[in-house]
C-alpha atoms as a PDB file:
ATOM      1  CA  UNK A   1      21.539 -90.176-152.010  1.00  0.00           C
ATOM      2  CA  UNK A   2      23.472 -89.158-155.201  1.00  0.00           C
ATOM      3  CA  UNK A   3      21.912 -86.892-157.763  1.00  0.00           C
ATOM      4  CA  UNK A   4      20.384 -88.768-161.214  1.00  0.00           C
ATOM      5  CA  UNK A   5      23.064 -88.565-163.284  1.00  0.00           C
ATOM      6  CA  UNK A   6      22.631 -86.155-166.151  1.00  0.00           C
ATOM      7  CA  UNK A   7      22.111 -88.457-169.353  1.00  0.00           C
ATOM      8  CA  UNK A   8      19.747 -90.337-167.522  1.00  0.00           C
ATOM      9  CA  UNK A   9      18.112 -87.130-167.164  1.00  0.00           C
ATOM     10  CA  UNK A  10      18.053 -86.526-170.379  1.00  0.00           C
ATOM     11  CA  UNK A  11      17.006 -89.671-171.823  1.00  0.00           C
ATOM     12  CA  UNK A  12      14.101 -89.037-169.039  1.00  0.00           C
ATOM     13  CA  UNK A  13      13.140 -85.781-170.864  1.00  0.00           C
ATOM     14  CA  UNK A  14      13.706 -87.469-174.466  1.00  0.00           C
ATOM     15  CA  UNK A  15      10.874 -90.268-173.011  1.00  0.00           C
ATOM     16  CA  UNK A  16       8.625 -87.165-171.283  1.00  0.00           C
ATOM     17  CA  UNK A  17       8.673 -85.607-174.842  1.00  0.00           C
ATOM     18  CA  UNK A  18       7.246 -88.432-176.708  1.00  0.00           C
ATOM     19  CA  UNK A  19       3.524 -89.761-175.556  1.00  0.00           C
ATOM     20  CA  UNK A  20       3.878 -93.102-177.080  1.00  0.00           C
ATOM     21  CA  UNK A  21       7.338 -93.473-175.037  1.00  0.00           C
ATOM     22  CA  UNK A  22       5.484 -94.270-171.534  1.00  0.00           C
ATOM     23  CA  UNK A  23       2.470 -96.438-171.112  1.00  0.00           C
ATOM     24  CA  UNK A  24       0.073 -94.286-169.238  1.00  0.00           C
ATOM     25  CA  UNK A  25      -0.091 -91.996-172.483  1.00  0.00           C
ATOM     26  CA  UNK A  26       0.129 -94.706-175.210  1.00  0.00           C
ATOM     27  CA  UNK A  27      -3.216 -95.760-177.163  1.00  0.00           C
ATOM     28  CA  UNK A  28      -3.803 -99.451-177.315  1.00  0.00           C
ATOM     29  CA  UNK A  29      -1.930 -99.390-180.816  1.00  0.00           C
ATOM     30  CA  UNK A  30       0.788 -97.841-179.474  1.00  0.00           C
ATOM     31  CA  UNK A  31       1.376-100.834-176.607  1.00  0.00           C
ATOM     32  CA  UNK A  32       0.585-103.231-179.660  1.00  0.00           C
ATOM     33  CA  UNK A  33       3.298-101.614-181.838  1.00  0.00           C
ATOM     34  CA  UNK A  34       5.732-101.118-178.601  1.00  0.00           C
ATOM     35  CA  UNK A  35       5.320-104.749-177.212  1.00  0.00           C
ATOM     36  CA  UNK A  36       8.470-105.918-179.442  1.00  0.00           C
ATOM     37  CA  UNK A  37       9.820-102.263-180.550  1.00  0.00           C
ATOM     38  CA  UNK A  38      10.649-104.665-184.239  1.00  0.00           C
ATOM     39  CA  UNK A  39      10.099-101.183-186.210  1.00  0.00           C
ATOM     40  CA  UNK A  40      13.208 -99.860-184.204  1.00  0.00           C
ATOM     41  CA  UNK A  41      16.215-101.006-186.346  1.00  0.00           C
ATOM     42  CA  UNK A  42      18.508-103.851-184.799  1.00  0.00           C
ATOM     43  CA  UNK A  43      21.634-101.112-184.363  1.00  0.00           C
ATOM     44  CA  UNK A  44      19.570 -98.970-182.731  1.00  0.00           C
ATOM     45  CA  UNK A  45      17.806-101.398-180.473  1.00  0.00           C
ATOM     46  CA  UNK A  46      21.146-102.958-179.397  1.00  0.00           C
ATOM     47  CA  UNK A  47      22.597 -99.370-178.711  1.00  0.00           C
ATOM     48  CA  UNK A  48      19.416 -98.835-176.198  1.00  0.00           C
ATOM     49  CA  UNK A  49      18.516-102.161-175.014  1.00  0.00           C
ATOM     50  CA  UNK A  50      22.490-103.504-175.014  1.00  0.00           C
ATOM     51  CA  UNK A  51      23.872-106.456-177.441  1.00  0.00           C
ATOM     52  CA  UNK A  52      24.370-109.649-176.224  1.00  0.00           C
ATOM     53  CA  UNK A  53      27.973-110.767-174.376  1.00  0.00           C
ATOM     54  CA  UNK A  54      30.295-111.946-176.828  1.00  0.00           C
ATOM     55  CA  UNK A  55      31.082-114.608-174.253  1.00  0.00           C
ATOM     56  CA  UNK A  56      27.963-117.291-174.469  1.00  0.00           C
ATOM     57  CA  UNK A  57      25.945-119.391-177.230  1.00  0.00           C
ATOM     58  CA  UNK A  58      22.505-119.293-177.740  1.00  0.00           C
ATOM     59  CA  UNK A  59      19.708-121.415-178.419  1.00  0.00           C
ATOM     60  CA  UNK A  60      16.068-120.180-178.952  1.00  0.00           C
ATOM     61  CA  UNK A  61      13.351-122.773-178.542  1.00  0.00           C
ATOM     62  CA  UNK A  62       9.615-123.058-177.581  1.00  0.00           C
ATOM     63  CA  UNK A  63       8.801-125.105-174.220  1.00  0.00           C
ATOM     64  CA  UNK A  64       5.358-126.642-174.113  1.00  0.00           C
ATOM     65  CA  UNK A  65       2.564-125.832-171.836  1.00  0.00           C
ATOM     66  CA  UNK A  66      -0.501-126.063-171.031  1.00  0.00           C
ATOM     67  CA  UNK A  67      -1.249-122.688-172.297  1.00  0.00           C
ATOM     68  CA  UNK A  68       0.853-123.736-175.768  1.00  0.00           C
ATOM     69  CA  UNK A  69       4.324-123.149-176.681  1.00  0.00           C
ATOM     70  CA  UNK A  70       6.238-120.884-174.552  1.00  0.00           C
ATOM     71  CA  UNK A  71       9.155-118.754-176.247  1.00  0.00           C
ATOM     72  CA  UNK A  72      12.427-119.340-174.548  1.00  0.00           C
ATOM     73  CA  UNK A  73      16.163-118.038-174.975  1.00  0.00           C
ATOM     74  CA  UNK A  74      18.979-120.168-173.440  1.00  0.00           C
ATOM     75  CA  UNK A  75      22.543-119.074-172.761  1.00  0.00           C
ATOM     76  CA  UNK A  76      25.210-121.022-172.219  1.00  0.00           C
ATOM     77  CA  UNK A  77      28.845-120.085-171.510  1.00  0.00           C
ATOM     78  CA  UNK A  78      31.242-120.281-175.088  1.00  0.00           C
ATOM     79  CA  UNK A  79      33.513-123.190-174.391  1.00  0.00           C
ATOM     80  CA  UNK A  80      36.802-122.654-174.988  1.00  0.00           C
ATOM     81  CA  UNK A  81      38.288-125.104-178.365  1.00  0.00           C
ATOM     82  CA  UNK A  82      39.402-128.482-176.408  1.00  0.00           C
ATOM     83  CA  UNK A  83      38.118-127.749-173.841  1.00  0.00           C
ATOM     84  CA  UNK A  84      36.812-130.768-172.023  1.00  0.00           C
ATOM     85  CA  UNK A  85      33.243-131.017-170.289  1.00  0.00           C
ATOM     86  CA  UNK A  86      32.940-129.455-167.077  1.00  0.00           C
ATOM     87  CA  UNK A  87      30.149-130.310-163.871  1.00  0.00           C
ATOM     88  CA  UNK A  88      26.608-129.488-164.334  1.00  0.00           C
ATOM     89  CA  UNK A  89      25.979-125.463-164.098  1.00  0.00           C
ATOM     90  CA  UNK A  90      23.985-123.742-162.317  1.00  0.00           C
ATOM     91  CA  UNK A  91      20.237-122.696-164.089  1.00  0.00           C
ATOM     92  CA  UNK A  92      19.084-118.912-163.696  1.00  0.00           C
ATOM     93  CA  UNK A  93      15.242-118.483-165.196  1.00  0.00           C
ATOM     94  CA  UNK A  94      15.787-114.508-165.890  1.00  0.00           C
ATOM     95  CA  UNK A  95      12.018-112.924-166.213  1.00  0.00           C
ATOM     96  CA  UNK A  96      12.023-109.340-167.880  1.00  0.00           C
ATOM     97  CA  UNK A  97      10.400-106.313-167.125  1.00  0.00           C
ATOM     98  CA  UNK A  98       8.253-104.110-168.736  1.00  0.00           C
ATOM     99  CA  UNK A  99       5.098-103.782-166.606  1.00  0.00           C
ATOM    100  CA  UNK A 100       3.887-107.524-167.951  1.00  0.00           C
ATOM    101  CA  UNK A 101       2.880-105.546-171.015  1.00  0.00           C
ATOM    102  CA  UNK A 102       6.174-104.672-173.448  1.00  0.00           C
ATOM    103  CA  UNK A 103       9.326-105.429-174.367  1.00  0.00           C
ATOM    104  CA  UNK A 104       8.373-109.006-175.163  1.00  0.00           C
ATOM    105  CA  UNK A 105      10.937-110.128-177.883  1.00  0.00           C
ATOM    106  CA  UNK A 106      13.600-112.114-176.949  1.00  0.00           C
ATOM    107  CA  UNK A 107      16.115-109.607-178.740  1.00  0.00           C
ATOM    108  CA  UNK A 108      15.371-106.597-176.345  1.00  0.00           C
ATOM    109  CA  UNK A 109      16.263-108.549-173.320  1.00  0.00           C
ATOM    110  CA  UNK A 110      20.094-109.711-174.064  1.00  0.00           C
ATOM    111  CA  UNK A 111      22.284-107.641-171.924  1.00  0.00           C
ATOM    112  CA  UNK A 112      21.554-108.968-168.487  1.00  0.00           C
ATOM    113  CA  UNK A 113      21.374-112.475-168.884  1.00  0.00           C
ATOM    114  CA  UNK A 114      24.192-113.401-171.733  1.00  0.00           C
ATOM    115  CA  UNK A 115      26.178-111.384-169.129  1.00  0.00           C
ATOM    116  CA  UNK A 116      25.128-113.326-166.235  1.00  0.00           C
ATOM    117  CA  UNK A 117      25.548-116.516-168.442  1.00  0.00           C
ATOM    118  CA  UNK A 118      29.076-115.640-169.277  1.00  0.00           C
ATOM    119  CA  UNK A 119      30.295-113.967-166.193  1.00  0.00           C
ATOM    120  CA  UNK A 120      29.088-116.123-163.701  1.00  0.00           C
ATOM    121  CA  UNK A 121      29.220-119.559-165.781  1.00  0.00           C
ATOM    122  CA  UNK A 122      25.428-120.287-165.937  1.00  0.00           C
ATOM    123  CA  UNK A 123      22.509-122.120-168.095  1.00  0.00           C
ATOM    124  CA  UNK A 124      20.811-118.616-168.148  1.00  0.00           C
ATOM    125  CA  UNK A 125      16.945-119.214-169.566  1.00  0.00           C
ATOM    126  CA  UNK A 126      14.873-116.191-170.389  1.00  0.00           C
ATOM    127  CA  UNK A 127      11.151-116.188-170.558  1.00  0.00           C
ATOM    128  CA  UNK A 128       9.274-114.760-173.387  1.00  0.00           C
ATOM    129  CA  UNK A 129       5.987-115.270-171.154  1.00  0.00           C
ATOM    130  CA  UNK A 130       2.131-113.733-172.679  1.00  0.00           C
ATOM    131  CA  UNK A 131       1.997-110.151-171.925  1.00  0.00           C
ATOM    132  CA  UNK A 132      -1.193-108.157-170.951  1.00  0.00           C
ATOM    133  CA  UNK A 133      -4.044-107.021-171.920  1.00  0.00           C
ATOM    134  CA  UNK A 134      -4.501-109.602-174.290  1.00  0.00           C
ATOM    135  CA  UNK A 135      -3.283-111.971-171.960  1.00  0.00           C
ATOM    136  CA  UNK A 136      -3.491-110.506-168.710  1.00  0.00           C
ATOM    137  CA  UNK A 137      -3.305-112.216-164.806  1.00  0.00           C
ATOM    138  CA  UNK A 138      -2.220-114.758-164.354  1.00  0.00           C
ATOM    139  CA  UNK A 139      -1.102-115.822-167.701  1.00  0.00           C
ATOM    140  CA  UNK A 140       2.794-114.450-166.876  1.00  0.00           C
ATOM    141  CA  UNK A 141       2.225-116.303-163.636  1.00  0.00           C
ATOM    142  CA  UNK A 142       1.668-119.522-165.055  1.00  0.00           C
ATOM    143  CA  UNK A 143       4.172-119.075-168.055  1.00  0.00           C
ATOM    144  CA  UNK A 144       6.932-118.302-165.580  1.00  0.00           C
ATOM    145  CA  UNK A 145       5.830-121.010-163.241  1.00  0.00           C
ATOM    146  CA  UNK A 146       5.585-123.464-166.242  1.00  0.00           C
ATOM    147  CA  UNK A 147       9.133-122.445-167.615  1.00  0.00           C
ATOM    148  CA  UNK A 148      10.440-123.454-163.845  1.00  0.00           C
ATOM    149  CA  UNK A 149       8.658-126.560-164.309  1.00  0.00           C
ATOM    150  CA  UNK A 150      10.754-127.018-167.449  1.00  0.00           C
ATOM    151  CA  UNK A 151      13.811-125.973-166.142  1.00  0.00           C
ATOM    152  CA  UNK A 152      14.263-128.177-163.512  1.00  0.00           C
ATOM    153  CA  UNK A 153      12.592-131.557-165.277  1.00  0.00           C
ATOM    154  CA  UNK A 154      15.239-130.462-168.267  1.00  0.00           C
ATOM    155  CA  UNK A 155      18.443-129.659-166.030  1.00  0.00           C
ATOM    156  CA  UNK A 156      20.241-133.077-167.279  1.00  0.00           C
ATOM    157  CA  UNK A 157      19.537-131.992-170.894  1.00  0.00           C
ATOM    158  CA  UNK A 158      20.440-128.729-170.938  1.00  0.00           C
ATOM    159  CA  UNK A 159      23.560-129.106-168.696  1.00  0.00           C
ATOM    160  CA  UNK A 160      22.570-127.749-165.608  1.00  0.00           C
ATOM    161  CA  UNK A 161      22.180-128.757-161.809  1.00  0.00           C
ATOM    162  CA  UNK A 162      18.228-128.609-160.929  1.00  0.00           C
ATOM    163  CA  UNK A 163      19.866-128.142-157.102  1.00  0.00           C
ATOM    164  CA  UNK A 164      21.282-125.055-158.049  1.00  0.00           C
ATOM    165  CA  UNK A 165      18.117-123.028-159.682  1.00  0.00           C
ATOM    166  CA  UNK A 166      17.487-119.535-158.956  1.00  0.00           C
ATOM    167  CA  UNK A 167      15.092-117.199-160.336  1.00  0.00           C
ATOM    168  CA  UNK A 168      15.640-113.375-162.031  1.00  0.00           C
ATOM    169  CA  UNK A 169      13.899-110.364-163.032  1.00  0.00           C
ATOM    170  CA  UNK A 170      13.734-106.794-162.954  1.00  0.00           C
ATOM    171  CA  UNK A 171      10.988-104.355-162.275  1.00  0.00           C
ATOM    172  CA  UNK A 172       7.642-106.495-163.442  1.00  0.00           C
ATOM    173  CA  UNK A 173       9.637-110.067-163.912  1.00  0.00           C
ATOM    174  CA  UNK A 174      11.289-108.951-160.250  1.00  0.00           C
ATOM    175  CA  UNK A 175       7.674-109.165-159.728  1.00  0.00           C
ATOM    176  CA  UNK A 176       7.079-112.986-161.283  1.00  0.00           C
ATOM    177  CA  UNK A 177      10.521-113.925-159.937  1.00  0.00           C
ATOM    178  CA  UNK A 178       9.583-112.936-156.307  1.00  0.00           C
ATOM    179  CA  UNK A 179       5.944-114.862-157.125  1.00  0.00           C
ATOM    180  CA  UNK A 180       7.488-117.715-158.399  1.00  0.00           C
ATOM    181  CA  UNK A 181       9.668-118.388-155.532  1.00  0.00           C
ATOM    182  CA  UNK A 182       6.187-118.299-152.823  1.00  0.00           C
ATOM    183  CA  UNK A 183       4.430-120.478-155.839  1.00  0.00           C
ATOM    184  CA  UNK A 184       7.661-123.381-155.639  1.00  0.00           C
ATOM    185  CA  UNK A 185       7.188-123.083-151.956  1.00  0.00           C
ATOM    186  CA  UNK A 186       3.729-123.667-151.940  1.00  0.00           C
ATOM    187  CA  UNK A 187       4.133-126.409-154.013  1.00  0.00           C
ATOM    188  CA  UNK A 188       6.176-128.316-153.088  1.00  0.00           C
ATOM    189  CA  UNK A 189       8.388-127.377-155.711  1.00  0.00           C
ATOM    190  CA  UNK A 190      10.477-127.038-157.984  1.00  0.00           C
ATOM    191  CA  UNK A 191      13.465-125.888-155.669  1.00  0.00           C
ATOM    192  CA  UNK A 192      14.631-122.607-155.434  1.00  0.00           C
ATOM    193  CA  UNK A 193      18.221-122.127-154.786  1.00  0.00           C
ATOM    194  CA  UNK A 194      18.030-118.140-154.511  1.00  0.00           C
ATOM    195  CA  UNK A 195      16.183-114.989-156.084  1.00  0.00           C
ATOM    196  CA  UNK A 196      17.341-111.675-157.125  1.00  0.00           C
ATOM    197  CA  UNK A 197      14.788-109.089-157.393  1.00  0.00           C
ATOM    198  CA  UNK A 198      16.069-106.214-159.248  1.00  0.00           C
ATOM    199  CA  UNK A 199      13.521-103.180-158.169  1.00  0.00           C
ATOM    200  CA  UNK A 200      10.222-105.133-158.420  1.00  0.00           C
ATOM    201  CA  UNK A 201       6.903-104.863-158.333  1.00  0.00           C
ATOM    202  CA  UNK A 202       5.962-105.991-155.046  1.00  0.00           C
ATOM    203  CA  UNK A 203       2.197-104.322-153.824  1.00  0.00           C
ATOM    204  CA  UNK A 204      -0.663-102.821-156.008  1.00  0.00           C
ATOM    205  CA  UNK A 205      -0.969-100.177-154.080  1.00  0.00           C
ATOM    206  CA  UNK A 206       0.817 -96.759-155.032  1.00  0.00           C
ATOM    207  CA  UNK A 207       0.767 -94.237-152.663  1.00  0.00           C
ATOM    208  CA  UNK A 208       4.080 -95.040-150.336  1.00  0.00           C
ATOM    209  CA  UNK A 209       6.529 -91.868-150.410  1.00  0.00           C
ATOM    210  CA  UNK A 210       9.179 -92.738-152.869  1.00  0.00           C
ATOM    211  CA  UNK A 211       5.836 -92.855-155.478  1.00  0.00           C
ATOM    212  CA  UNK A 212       5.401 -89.587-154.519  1.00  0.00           C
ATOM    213  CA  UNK A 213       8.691 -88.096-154.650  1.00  0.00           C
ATOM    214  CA  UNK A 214       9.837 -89.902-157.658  1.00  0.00           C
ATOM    215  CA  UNK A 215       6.464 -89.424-159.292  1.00  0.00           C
ATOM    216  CA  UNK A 216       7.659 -88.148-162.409  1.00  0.00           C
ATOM    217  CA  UNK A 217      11.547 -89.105-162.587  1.00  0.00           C
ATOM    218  CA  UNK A 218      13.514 -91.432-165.092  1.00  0.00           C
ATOM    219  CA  UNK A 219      12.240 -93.563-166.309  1.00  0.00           C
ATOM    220  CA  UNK A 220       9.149 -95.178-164.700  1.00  0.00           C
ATOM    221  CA  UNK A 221       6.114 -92.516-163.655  1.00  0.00           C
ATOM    222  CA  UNK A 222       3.715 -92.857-161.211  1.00  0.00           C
ATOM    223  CA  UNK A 223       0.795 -92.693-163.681  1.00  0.00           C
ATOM    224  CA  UNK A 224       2.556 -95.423-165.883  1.00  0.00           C
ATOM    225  CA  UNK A 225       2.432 -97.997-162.767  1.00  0.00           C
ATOM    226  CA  UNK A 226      -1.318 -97.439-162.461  1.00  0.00           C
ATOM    227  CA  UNK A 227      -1.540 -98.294-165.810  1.00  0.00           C
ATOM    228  CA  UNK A 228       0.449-101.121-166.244  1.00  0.00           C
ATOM    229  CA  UNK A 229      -1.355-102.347-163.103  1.00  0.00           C
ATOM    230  CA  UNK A 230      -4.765-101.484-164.503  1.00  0.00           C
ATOM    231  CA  UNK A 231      -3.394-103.299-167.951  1.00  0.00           C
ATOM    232  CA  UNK A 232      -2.460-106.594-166.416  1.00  0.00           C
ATOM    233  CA  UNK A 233      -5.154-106.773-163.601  1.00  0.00           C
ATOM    234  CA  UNK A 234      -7.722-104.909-164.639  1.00  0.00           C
ATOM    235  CA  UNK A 235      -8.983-101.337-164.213  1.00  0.00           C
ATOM    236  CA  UNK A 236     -11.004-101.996-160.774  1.00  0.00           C
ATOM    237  CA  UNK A 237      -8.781-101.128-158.031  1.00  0.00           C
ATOM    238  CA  UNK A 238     -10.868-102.807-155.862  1.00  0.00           C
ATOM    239  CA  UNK A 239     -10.900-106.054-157.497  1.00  0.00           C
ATOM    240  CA  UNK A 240      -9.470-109.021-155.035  1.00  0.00           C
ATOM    241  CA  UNK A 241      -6.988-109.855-157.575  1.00  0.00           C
ATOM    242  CA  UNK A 242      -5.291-106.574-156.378  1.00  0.00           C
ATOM    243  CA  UNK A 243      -4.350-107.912-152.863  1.00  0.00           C
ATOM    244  CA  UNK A 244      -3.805-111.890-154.690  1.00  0.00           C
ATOM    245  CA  UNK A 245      -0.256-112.702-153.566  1.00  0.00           C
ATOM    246  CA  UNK A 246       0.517-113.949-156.953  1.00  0.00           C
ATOM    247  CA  UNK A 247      -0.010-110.206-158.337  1.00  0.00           C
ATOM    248  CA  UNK A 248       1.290-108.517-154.627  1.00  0.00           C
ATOM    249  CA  UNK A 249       3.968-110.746-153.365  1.00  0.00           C
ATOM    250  CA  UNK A 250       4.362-108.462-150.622  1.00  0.00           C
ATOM    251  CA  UNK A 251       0.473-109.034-149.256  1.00  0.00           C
ATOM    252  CA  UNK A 252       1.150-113.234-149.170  1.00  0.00           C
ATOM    253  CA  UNK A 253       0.480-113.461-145.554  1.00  0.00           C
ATOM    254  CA  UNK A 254       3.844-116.494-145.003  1.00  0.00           C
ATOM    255  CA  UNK A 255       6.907-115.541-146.426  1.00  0.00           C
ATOM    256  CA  UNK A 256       9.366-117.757-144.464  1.00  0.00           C
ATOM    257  CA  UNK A 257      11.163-120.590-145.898  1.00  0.00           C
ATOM    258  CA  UNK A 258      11.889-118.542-149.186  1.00  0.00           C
ATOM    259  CA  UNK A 259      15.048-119.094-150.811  1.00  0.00           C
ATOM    260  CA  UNK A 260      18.293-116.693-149.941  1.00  0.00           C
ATOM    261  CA  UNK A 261      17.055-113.214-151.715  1.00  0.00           C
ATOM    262  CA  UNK A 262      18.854-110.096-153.370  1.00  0.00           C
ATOM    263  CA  UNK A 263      16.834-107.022-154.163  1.00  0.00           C
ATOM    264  CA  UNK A 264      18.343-104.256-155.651  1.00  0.00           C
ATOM    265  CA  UNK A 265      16.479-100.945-155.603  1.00  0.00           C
ATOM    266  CA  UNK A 266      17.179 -97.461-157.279  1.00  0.00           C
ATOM    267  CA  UNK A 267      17.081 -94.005-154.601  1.00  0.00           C
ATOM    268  CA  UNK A 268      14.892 -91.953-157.579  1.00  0.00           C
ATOM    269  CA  UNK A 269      12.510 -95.092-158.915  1.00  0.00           C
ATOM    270  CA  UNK A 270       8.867 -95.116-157.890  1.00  0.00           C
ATOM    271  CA  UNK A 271       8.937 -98.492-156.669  1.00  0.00           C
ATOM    272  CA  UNK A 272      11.982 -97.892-154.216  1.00  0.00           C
ATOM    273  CA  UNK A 273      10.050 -97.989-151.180  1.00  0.00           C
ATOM    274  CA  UNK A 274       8.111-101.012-152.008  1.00  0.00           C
ATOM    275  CA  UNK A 275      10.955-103.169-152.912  1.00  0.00           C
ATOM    276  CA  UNK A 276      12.810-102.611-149.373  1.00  0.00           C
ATOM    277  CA  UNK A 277       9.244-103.934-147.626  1.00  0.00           C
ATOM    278  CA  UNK A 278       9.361-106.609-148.985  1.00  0.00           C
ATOM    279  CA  UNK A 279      13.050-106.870-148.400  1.00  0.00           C
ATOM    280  CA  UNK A 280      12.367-106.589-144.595  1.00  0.00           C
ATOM    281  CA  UNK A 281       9.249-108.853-144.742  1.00  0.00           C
ATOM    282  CA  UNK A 282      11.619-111.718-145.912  1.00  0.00           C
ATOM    283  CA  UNK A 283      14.205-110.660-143.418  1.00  0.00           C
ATOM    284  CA  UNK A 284      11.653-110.626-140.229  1.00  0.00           C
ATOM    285  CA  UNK A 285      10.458-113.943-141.641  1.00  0.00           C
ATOM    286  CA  UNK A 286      13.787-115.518-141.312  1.00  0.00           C
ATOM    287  CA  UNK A 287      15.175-115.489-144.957  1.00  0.00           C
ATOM    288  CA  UNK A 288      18.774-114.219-145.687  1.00  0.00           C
ATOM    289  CA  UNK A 289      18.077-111.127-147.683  1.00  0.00           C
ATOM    290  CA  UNK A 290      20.583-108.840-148.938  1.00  0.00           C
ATOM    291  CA  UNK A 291      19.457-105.216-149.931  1.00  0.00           C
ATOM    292  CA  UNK A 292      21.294-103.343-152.325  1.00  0.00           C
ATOM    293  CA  UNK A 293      20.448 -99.465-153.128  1.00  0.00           C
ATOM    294  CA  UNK A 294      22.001 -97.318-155.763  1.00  0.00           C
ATOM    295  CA  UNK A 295      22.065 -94.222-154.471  1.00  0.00           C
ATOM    296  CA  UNK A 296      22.217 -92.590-158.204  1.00  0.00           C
ATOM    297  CA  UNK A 297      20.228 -94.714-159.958  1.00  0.00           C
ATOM    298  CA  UNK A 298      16.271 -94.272-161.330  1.00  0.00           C
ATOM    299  CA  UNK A 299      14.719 -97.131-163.136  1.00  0.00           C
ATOM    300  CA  UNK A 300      15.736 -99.128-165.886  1.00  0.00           C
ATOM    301  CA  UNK A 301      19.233-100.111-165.835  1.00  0.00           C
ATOM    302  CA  UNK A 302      18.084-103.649-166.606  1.00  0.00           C
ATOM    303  CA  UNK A 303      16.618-102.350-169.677  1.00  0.00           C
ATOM    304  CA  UNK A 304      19.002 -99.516-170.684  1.00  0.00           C
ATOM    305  CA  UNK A 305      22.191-100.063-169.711  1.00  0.00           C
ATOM    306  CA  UNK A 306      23.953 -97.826-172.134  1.00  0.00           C
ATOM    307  CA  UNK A 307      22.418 -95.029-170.642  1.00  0.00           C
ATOM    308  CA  UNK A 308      22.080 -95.680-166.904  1.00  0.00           C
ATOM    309  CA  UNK A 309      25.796 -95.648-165.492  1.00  0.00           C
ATOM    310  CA  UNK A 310      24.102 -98.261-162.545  1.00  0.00           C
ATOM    311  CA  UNK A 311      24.159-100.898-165.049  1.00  0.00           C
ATOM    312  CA  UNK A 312      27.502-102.511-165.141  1.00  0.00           C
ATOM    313  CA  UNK A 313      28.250-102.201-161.125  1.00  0.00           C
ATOM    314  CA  UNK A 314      24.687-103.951-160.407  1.00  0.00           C
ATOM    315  CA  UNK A 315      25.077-106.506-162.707  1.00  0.00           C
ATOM    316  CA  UNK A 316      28.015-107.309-161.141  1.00  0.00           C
ATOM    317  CA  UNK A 317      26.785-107.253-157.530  1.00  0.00           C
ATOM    318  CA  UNK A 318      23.820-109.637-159.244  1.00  0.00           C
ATOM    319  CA  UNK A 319      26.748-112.287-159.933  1.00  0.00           C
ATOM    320  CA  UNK A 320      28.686-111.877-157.132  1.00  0.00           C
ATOM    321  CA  UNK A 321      25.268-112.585-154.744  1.00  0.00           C
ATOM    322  CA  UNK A 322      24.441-115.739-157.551  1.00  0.00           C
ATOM    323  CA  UNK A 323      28.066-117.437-157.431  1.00  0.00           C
ATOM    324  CA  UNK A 324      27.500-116.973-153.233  1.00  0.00           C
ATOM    325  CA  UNK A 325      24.375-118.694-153.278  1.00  0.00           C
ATOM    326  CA  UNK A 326      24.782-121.509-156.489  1.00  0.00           C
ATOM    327  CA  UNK A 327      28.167-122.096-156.394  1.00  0.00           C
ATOM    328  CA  UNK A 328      29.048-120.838-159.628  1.00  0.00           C
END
């Protein structure tokens, strides 16, 4: 294990400084004004969050449901002038994180999928599902089960091959992705292709050792998971909703015949130790699992990879395991 690199540290004691910069300090008004950080100027968002690849075209639209319109954001590779039509693509529903309580606006969440759009040659559709506490459990289940619905009824439409679906997310939407793929199981569908579960959420409870030795590093405390999970589940730790399999995917008591998984996981996050469980849970159950850990890394690339130097190299490991499993 490699130390946490040193502007990672400091952005860590920049966040530590600043109560309405992690969630187990912030006041209800402070989630309210933090859930789409609009008050942060665009340049400044994009030098945090990361600007969209240069390499894809966009198109934001609203998919319906039974819970209303659900905010969506597709990317598409930029075809090159002349360039004649290629075969159907491969589809990638990306889920972001945030605890299923912030960073819901479409603009925060660019970086990783316009790059996995672009890079690997993808429809790329990210999820602007409801975000707790006004909407909390399951309302992010069903709006990311819902946009999967969508995706694969809508494959012909928007270009892609429904055989060749996978689902994304990091942190809480590695949560939803990972829930999503037991849900299409269960089911009987839609098909999933493969999952990549960039260090999820995978059990309510906290008390496993990385969450104690990486209690308070970069970026992600131990006292902001118990809030998130008190946020989006309620405050009752003994509630059954806190062993549901659709809020715990590592508690579901079948987890064979899940699609071909990647999780990666960071040596100083909170939510290490949980992520590789479930990563040999799927393996002992028969899945093909690949485990990636960055030995350097605390949590957040996803989210801030201008500051975490993990960023880059694990989005590229994320294609690499995609164009293995889709094709692309």
């Amino acid at each position: 294990m490699s130390a946490i690199p040193r502007r990672v540290r400091a952005w860590g004691r920049i966040m530590d400084r600043f109560a309405s910069m992690h969630v187990a300090t912030m006041s209800p008004a402070d989630i309210a004004h933090n859930q789409t950080m609009q008050h942060v100027p665009a340049p400044v968002r994009r030098l945090v969050f990361g600007g969209r690849h240069r390499g894809v075209v966009v198109d934001d639209r609203a998919i319906p449901t039974l819970a209303g319109d659900l905010p969506v954001r597709i990317y598409r590779p930029r075809a090159e002038p002349g360039a004649s039509p290629t075969r159907a693509l491969p589809i990638v529903l990306y889920f972001h994180g945030g605890g299923w309580t912030l960073f819901g606006a479409l603009d925060m969440c660019d970086w990783l999928p316009s790059r996995v759009a672009a890079e690997l040659g993808a429809v790329v559709i990210a999820v602007d599902y409801r975000l707790a506490p006004e909407h909390p459990f399951p309302a992010a289940v069903d709006d990311a089960f819902a946009a999967l619905e969508w995706a694969a009824a809508e494959a012909g439409a928007l270009g892609g091959d429904p055989a060749r679906l996978a689902v994304i997310g990091d942190s809480a939407g590695g949560n939803l992705s990972a829930v999503v793929a037991q849900l299409a199981r269960d089911r009987g569908g839609p098909a999933v292709a493969a999952q990549a579960l960039i260090y999820p959420v995978t059990d309510t409870v906290l008390d496993d050792r990385s969450m104690r030795l990486n209690a308070t590093n970069p970026v992600l405390h131990q006292a902001d998971m118990r809030r998130f999970l008190d946020l989006y589940l309620g405050p009752d730790a003994a509630s059954p909703v806190r062993v549901d399999a659709r809020a715990a995917p590592l508690r579901a008591e079948n987890l064979g015949g899940l699609p071909p998984a990647l999780v990666q996981v960071a040596a100083h996050d909170v939510l290490r130790d949980q992520g590789i469980r479930y990563a040999e849970r799927l393996r002992d159950a028969g899945n093909r699992v690949d485990v990636q850990i960055y030995g350097d890394a605390a949590h957040g690339w996803v989210t801030y990879p201008h500051i975490m130097p993990t960023a880059k190299r694990a989005a590229a490991d994320l294609v690499a395991f995609l164009r293995a499993a889709l094709g692309g």
